[in-house]
C-alpha atoms as a PDB file:
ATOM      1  CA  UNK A   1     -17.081  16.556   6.817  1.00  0.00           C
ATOM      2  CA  UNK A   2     -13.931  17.088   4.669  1.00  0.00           C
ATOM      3  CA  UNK A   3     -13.118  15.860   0.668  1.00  0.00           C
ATOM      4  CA  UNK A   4      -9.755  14.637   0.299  1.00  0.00           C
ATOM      5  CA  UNK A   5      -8.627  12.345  -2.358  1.00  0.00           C
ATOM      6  CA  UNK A   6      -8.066   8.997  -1.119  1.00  0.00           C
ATOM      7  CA  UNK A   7      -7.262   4.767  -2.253  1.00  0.00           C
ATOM      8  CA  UNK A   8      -4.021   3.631  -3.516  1.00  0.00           C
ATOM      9  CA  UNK A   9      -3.633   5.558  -6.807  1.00  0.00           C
ATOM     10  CA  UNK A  10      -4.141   8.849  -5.102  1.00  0.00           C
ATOM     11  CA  UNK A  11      -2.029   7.978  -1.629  1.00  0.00           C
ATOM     12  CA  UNK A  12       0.568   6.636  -2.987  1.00  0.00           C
ATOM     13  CA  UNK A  13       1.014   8.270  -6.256  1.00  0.00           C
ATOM     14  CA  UNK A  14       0.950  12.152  -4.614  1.00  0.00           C
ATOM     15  CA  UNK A  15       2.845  10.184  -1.415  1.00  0.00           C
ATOM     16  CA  UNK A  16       5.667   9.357  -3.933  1.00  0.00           C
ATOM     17  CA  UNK A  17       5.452  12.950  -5.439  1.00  0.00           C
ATOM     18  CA  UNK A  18       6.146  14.291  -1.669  1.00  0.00           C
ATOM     19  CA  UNK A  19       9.193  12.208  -1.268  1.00  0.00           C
ATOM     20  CA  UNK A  20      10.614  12.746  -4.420  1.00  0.00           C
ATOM     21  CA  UNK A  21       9.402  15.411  -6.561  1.00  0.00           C
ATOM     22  CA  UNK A  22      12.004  14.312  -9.352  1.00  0.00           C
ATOM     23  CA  UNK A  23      10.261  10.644 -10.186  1.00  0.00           C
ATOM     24  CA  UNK A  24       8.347  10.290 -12.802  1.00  0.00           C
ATOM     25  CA  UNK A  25       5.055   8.044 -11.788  1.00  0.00           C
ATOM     26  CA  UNK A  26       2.602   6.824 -14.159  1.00  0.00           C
ATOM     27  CA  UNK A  27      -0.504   5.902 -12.825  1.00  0.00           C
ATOM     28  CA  UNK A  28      -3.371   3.407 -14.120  1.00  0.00           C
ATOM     29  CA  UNK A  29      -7.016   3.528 -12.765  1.00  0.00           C
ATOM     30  CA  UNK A  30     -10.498   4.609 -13.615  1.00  0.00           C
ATOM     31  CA  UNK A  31     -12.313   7.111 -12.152  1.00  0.00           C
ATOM     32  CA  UNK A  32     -15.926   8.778 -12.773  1.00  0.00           C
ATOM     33  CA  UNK A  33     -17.489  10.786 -15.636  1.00  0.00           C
ATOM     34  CA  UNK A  34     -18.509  13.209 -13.178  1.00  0.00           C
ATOM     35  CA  UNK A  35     -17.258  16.296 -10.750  1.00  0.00           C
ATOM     36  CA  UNK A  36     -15.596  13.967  -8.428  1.00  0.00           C
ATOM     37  CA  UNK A  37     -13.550  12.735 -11.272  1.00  0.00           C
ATOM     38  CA  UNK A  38     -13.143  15.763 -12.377  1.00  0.00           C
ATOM     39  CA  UNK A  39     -11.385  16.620  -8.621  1.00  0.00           C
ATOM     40  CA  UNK A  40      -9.097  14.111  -8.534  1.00  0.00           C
ATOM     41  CA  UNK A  41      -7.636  13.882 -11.903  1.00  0.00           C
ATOM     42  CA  UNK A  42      -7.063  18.034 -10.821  1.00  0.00           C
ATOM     43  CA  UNK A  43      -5.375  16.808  -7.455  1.00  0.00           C
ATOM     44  CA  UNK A  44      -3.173  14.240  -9.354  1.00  0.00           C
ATOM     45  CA  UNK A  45      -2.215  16.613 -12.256  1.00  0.00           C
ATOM     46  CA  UNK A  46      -1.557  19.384  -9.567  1.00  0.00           C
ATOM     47  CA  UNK A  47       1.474  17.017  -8.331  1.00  0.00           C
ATOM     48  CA  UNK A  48       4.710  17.233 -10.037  1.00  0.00           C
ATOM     49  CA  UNK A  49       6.012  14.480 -11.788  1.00  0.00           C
ATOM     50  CA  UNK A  50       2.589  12.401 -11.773  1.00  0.00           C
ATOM     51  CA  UNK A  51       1.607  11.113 -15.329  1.00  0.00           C
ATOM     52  CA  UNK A  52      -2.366  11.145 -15.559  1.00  0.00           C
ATOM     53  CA  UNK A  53      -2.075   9.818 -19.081  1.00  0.00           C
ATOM     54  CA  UNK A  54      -3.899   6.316 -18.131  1.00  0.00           C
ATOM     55  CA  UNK A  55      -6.474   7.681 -16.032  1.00  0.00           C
ATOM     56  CA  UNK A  56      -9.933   6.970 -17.605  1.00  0.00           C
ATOM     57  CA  UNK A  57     -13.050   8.293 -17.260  1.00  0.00           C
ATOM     58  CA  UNK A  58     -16.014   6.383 -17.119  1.00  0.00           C
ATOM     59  CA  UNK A  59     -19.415   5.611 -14.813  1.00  0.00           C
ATOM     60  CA  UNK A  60     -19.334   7.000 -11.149  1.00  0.00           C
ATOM     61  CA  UNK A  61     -16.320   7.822  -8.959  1.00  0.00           C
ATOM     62  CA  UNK A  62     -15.760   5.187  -6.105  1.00  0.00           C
ATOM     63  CA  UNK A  63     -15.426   6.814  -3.110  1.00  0.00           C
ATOM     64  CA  UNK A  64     -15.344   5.303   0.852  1.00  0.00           C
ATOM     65  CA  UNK A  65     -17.158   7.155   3.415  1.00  0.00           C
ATOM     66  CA  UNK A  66     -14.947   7.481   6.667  1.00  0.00           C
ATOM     67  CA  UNK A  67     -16.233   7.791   9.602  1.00  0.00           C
ATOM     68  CA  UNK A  68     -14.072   8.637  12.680  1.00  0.00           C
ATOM     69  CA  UNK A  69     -14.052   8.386  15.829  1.00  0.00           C
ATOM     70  CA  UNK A  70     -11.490  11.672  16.653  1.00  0.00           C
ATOM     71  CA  UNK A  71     -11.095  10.725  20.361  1.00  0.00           C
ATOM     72  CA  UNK A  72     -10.200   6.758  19.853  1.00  0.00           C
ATOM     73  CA  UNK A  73      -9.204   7.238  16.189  1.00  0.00           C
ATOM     74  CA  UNK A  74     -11.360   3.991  15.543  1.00  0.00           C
ATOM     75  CA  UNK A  75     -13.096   3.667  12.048  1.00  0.00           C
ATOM     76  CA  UNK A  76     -15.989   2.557  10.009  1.00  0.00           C
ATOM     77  CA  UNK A  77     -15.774   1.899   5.726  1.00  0.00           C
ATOM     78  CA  UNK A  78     -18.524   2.735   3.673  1.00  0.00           C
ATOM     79  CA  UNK A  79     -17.275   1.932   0.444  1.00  0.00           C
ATOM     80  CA  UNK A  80     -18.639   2.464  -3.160  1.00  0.00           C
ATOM     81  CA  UNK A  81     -16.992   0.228  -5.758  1.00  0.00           C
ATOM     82  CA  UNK A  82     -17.798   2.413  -8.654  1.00  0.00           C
ATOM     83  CA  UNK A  83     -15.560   2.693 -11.939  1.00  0.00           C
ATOM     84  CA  UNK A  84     -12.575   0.782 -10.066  1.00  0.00           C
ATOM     85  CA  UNK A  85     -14.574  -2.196 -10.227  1.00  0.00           C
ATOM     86  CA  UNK A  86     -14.022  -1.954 -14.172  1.00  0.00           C
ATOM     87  CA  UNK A  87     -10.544  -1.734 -14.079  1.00  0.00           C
ATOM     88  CA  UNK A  88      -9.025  -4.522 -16.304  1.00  0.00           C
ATOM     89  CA  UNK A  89      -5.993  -5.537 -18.343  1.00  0.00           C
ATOM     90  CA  UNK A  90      -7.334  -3.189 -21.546  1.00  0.00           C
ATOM     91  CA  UNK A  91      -6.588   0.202 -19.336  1.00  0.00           C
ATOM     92  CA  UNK A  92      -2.654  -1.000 -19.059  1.00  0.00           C
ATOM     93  CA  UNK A  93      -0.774   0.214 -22.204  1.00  0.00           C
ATOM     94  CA  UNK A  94       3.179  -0.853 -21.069  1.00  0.00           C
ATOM     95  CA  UNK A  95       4.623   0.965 -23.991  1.00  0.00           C
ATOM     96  CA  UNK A  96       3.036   4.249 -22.554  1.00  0.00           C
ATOM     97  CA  UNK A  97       3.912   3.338 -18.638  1.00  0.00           C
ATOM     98  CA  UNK A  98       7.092   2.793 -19.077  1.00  0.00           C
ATOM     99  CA  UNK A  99       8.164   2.055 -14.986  1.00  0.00           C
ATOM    100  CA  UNK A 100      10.203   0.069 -13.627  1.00  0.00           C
ATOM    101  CA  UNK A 101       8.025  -0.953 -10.669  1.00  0.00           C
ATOM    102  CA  UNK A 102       4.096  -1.693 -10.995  1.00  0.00           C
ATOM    103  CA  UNK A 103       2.669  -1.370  -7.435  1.00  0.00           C
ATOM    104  CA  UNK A 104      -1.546  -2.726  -7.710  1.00  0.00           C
ATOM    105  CA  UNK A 105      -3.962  -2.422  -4.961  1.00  0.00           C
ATOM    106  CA  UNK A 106      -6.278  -3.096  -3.640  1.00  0.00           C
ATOM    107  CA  UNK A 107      -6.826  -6.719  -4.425  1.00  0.00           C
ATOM    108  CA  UNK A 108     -10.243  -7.972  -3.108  1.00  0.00           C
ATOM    109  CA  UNK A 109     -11.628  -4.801  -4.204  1.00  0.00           C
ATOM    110  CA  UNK A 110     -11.147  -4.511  -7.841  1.00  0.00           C
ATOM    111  CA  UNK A 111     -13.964  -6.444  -9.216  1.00  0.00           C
ATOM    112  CA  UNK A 112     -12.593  -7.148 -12.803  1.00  0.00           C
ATOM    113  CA  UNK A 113      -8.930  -7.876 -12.311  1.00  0.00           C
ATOM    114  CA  UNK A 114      -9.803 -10.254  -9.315  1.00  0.00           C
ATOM    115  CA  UNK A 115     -12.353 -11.924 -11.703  1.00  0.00           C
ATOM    116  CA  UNK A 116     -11.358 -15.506 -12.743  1.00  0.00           C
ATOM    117  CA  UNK A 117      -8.722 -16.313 -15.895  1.00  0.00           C
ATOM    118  CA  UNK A 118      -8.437 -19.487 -17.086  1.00  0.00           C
ATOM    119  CA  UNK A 119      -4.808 -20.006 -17.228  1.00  0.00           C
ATOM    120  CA  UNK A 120      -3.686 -17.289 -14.734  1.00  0.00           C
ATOM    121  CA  UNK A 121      -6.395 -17.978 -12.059  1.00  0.00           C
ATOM    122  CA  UNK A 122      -7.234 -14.021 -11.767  1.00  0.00           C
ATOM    123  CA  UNK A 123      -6.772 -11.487 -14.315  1.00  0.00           C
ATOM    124  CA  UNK A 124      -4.828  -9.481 -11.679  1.00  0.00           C
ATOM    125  CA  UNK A 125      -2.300 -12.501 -11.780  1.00  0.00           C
ATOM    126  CA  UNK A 126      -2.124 -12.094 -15.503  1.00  0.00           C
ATOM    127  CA  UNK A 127      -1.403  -8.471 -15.695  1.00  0.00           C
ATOM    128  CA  UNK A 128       1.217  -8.856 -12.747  1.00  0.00           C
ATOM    129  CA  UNK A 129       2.910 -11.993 -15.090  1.00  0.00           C
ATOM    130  CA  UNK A 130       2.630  -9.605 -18.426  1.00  0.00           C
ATOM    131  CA  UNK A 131       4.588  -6.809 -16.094  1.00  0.00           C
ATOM    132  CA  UNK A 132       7.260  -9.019 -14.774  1.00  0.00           C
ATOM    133  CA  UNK A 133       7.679 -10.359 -18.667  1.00  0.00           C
ATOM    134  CA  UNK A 134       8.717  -6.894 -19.409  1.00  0.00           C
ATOM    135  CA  UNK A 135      11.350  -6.596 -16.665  1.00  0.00           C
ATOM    136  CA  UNK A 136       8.721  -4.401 -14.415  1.00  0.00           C
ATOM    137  CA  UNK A 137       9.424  -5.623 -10.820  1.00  0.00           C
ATOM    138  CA  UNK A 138       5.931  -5.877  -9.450  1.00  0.00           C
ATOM    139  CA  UNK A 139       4.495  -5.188  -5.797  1.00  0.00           C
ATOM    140  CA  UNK A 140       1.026  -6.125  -4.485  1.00  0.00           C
ATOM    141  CA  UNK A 141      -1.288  -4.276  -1.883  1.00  0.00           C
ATOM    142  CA  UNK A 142      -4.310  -5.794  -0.555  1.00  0.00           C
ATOM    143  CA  UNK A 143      -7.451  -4.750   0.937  1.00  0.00           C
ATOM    144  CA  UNK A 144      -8.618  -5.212   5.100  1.00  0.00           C
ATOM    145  CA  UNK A 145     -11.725  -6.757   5.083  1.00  0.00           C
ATOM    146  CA  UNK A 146     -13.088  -9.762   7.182  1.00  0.00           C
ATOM    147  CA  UNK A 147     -13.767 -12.634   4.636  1.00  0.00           C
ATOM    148  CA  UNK A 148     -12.580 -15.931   3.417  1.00  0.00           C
ATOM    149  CA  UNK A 149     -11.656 -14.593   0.056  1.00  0.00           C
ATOM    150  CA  UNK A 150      -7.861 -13.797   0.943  1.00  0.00           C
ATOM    151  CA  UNK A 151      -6.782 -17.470   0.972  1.00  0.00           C
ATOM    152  CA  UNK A 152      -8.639 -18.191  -2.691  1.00  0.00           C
ATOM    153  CA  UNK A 153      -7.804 -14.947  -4.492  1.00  0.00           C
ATOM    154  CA  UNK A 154      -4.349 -13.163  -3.103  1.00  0.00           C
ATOM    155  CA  UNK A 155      -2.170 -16.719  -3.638  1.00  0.00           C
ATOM    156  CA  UNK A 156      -2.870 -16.557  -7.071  1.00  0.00           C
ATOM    157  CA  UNK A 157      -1.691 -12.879  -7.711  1.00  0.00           C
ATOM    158  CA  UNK A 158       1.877 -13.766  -5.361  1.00  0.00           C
ATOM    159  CA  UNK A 159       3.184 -15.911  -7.327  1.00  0.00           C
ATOM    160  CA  UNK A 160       3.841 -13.071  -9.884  1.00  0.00           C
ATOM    161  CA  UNK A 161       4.986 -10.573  -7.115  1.00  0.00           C
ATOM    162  CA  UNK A 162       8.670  -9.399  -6.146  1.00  0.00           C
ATOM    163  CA  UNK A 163       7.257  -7.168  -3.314  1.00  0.00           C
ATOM    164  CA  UNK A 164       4.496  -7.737  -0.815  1.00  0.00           C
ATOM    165  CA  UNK A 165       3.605  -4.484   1.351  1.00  0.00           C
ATOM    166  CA  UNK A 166       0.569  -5.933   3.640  1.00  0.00           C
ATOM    167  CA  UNK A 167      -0.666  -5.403   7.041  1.00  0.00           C
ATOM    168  CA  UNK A 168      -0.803  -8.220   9.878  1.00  0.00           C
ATOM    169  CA  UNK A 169      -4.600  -9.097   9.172  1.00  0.00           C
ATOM    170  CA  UNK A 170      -4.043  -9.303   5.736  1.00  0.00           C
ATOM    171  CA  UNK A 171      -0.717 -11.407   6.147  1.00  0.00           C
ATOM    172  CA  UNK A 172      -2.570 -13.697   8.766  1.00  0.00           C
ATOM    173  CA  UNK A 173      -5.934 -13.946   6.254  1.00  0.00           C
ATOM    174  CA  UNK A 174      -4.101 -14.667   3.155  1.00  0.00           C
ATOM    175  CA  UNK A 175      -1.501 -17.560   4.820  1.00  0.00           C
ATOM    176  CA  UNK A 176      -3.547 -19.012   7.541  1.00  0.00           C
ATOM    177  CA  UNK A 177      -0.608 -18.181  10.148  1.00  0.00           C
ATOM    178  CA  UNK A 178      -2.127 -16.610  13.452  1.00  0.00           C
ATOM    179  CA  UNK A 179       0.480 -13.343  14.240  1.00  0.00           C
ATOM    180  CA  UNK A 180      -1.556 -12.471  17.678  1.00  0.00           C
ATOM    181  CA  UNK A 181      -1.362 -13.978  20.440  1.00  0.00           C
ATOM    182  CA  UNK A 182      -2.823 -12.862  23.862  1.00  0.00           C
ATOM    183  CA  UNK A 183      -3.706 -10.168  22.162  1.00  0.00           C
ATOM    184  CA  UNK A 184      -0.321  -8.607  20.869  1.00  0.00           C
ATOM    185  CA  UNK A 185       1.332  -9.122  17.393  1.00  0.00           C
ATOM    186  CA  UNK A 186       3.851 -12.076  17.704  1.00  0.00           C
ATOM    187  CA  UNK A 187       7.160 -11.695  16.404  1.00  0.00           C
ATOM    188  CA  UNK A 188       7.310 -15.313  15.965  1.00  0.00           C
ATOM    189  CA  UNK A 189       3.588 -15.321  14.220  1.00  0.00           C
ATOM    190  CA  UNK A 190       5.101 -12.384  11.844  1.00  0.00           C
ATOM    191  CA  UNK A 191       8.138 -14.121  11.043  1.00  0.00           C
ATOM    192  CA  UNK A 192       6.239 -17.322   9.736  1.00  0.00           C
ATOM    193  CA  UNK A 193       3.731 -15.501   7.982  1.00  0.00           C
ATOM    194  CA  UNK A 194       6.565 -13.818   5.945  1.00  0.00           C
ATOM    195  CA  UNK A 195       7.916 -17.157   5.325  1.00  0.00           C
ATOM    196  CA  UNK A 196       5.163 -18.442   4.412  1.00  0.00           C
ATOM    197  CA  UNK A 197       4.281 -15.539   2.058  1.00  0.00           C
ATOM    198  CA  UNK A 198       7.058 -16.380   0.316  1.00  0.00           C
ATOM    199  CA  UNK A 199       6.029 -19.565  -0.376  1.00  0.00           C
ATOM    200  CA  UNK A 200       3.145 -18.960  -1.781  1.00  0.00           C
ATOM    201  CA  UNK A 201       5.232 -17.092  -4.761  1.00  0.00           C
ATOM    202  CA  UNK A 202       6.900 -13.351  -3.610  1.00  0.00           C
ATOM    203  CA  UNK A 203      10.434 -13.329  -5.035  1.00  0.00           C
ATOM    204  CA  UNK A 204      12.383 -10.197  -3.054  1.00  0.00           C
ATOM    205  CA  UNK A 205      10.814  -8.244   0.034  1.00  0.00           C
ATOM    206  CA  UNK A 206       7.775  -9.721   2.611  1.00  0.00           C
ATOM    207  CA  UNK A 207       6.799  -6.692   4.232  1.00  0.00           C
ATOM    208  CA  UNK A 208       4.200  -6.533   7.596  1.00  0.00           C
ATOM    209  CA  UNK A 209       3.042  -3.697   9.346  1.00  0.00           C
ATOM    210  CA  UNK A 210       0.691  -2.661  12.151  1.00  0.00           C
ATOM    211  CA  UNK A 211       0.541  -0.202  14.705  1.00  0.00           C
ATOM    212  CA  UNK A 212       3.194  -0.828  16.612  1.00  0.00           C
ATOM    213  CA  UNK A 213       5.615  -0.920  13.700  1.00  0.00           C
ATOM    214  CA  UNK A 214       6.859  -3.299  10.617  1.00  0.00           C
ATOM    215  CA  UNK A 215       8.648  -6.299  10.072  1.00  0.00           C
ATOM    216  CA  UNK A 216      10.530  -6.943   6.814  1.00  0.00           C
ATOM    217  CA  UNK A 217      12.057 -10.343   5.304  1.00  0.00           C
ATOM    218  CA  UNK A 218      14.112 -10.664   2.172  1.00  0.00           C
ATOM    219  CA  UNK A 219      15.115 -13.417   0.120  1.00  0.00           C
ATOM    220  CA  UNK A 220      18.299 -14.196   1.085  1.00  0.00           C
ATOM    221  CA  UNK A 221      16.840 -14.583   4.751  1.00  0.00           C
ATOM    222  CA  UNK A 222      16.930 -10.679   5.865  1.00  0.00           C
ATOM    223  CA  UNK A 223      15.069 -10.472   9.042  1.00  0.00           C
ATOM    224  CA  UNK A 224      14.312  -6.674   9.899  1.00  0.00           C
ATOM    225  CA  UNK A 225      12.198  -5.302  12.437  1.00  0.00           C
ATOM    226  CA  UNK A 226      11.723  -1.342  13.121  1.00  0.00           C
ATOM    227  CA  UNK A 227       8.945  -0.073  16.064  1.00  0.00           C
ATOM    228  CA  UNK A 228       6.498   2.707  14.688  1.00  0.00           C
ATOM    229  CA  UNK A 229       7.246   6.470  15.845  1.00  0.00           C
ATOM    230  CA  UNK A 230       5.980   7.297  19.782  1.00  0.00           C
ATOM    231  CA  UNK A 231       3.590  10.012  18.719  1.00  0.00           C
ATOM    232  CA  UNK A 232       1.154  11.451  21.513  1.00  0.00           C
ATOM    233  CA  UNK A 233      -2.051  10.653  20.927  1.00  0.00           C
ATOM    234  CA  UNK A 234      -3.156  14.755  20.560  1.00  0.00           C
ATOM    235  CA  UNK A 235      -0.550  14.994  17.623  1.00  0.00           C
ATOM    236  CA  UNK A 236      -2.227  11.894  15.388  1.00  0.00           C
ATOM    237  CA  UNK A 237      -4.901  13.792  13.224  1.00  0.00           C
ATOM    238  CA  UNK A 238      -6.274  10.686  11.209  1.00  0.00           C
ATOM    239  CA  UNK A 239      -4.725   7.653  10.402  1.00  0.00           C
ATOM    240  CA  UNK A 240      -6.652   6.894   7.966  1.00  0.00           C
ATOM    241  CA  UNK A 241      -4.144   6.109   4.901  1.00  0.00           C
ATOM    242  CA  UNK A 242      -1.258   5.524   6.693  1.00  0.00           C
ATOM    243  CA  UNK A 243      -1.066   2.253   5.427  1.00  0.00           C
ATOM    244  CA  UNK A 244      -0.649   3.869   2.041  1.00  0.00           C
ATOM    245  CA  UNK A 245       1.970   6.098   3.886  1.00  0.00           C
ATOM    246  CA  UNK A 246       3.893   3.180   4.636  1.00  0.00           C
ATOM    247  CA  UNK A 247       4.184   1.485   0.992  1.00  0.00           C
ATOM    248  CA  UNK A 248       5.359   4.687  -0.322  1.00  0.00           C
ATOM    249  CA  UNK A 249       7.977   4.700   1.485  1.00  0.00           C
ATOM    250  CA  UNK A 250       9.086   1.166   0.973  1.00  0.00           C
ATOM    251  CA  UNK A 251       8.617   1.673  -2.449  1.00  0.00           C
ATOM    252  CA  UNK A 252      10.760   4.500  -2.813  1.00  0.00           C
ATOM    253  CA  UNK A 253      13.609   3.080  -0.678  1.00  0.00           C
ATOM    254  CA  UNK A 254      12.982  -0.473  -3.218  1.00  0.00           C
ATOM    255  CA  UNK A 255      13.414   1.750  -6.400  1.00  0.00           C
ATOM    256  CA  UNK A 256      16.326   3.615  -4.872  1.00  0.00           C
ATOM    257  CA  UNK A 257      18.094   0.542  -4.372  1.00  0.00           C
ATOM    258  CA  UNK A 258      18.122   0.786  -0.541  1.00  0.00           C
ATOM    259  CA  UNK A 259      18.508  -2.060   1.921  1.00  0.00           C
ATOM    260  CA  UNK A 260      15.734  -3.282   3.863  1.00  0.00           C
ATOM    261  CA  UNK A 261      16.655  -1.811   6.805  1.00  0.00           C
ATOM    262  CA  UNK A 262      15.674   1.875   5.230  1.00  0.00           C
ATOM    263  CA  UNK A 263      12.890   0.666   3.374  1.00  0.00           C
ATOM    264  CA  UNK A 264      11.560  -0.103   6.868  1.00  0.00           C
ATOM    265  CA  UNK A 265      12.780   3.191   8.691  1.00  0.00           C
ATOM    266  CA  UNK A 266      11.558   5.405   5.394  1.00  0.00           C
ATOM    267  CA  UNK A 267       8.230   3.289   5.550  1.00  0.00           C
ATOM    268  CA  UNK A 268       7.433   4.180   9.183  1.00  0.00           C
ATOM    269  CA  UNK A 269       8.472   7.137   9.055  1.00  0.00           C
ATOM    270  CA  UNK A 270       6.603   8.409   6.025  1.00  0.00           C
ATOM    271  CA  UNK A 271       3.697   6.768   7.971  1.00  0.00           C
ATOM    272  CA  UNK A 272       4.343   8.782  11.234  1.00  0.00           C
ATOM    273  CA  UNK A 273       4.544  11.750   9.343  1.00  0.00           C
ATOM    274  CA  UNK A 274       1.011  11.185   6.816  1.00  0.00           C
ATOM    275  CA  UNK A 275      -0.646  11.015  10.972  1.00  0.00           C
ATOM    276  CA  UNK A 276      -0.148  14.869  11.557  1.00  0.00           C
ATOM    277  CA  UNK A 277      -2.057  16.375   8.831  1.00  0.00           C
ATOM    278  CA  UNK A 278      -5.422  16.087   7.986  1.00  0.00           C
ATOM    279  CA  UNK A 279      -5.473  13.732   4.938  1.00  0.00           C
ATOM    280  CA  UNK A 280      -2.734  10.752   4.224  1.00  0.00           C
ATOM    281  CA  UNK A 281      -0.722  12.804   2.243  1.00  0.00           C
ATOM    282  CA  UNK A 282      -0.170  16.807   2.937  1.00  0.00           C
ATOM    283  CA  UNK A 283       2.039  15.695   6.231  1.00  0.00           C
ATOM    284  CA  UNK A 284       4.682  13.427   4.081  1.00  0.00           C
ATOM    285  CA  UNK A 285       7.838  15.520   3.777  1.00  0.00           C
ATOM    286  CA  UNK A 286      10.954  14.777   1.522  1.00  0.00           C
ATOM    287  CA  UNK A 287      12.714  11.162   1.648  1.00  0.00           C
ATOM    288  CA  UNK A 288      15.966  12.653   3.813  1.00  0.00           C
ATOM    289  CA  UNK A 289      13.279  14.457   6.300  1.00  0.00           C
ATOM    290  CA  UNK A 290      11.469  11.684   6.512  1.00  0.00           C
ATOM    291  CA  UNK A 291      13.941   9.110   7.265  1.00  0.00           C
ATOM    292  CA  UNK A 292      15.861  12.218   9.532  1.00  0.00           C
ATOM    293  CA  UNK A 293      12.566  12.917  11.309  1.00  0.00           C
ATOM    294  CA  UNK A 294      12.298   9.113  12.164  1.00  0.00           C
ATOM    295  CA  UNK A 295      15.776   8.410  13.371  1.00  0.00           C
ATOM    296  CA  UNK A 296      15.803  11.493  16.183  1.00  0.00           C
ATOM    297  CA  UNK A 297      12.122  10.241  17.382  1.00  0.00           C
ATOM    298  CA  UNK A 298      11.310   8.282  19.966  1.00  0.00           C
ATOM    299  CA  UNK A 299       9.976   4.686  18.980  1.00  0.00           C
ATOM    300  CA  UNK A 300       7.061   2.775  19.896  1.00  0.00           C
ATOM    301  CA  UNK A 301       7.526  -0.689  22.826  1.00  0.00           C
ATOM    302  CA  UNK A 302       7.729  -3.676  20.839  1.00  0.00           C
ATOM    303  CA  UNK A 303       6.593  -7.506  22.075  1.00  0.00           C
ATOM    304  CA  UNK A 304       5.887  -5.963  25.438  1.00  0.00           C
ATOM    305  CA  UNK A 305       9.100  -4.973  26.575  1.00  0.00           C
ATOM    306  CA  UNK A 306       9.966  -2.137  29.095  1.00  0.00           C
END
């Protein structure tokens, strides 16, 4: 058994950190009044560049218990909501975060903000509006889970999102649009289900990725599509939180005003790498490393082919 900090805060904030230790990145979130709040708020401060300012203490620590498979690198979620289901619009002070991107997640798992608001539909949706009123582009991460809540809860938090960084259950949950067929992700099921994400409110970059690699579709029509890194199987560690991997990379390449084309490449990459080490995070190398170390690997069949 081995204690590593985990969720969206601590992935992608100390992911970020690893690519570029020069940004500055605020981060928002609630954790426990207790030792295993205690140990991340150290593994967050212990990151240069992270700003732990808006990181409140109260209740117990959530935490997921992971259980592995380390032969078929399948796995079962144990998760305990604990002070993240508390998070709400009080424990966002803009004048203190200061960013020019606001990346939330996970919806469907943060009790308060996906509670109901009775001119925003979800409180997430209003915090997401009150960001993009202040010029803060905005970008959206969402929970797996099977349920019928994607289609009633993550259409009302889109239509105040620029960027959408989601997986293809998620993306196939949330619009209805089936992306497998005979069993293997459909380029042609990905490609509507980015459309019709779009529709239902994102305003810049649809984003999908799976196993096999990640589609991307802009605005202005952008179709990209980059396979996932050719690992052996005896190299991948865990990959649990290489979905985190991923957004931090697109993230960074968004901020840094790259095309979508490298947001994908840095994406994958940075996911490829957070697979060799032992938690999602200590295997992410610098931006140029990452993006180097994906370009001179070899890359992952796509749609079948030979």
């Amino acid at each position: 058994m081995t204690q590593v900090p985990g969720g969206l805060l601590c992935n992608c904030a100390i992911g970020l950190a690893r690519l570029d230790p020069r940004l500055r990145i605020p981060v928002v979130g609630v954790v426990g009044a207790d030792p295993a709040g205690d140990y991340l708020a150290d593994q967050l401060q212990a990151q240069p560049g992270i700003d732990a300012r808006q990181l409140h203490r109260a209740g117990q620590t959530s935490f997921t218990d992971v259980v592995e498979d380390s032969s078929t690198k399948t796995r079962t979620f144990f998760q305990f909501r604990g002070a993240n289901a508390v998070l709400d619009l009080k424990h966002f002070d803009f004048e203190l975060l200061d960013a020019d991107f606001l990346h939330v997640g996970y919806v469907l798992l943060l009790d308060s903000l996906d509670g109901p608001d009775p001119q925003y539909g979800t409180r997430l949706a209003r915090l997401l509006a009150s960001a993009k009123r202040r010029r803060i582009r905005t970008c959206l991460d969402v929970v797996s889970e099977q349920s019928d809540r994607f289609s009633r809860i993550v259409p009302l938090a889109l239509r105040y999102t620029d960027y959408c960084v989601v997986n293809e259950l998620e993306a196939s949950r949330t619009t209805g649009v089936a992306v497998v067929e005979d069993g293997r992700v459909s380029e042609t099921g990905l490609r509507r289900a980015a459309s019709a994400l779009f529709e239902l409110g994102v305003s810049t970059w649809v984003v999908i990725h799976w196993p096999g690699g990640a589609v991307g579709l802009s605005s202005d029509g952008e179709w990209v599509v980059r396979p996932s890194v050719d690992l052996e199987p005896e190299q991948i560690v865990t990959t649990t939180g290489a979905g985190d991997a991923f957004a931090s990379g697109v993230l960074h390449a968004a901020w840094s005003s790259k095309d979508l084309a490298e947001a994908l490449e840095t994406g994958v990459g940075t996911a490829a790498c957070s697979l060799l080490a032992g938690n999602p995070t200590d295997g992410i190398r610098t931006h140029d490393e990452v993006l180097a170390f994906y370009r001179a690997s070899r890359r992952s069949r796509l749609w079948g082919e030979n």
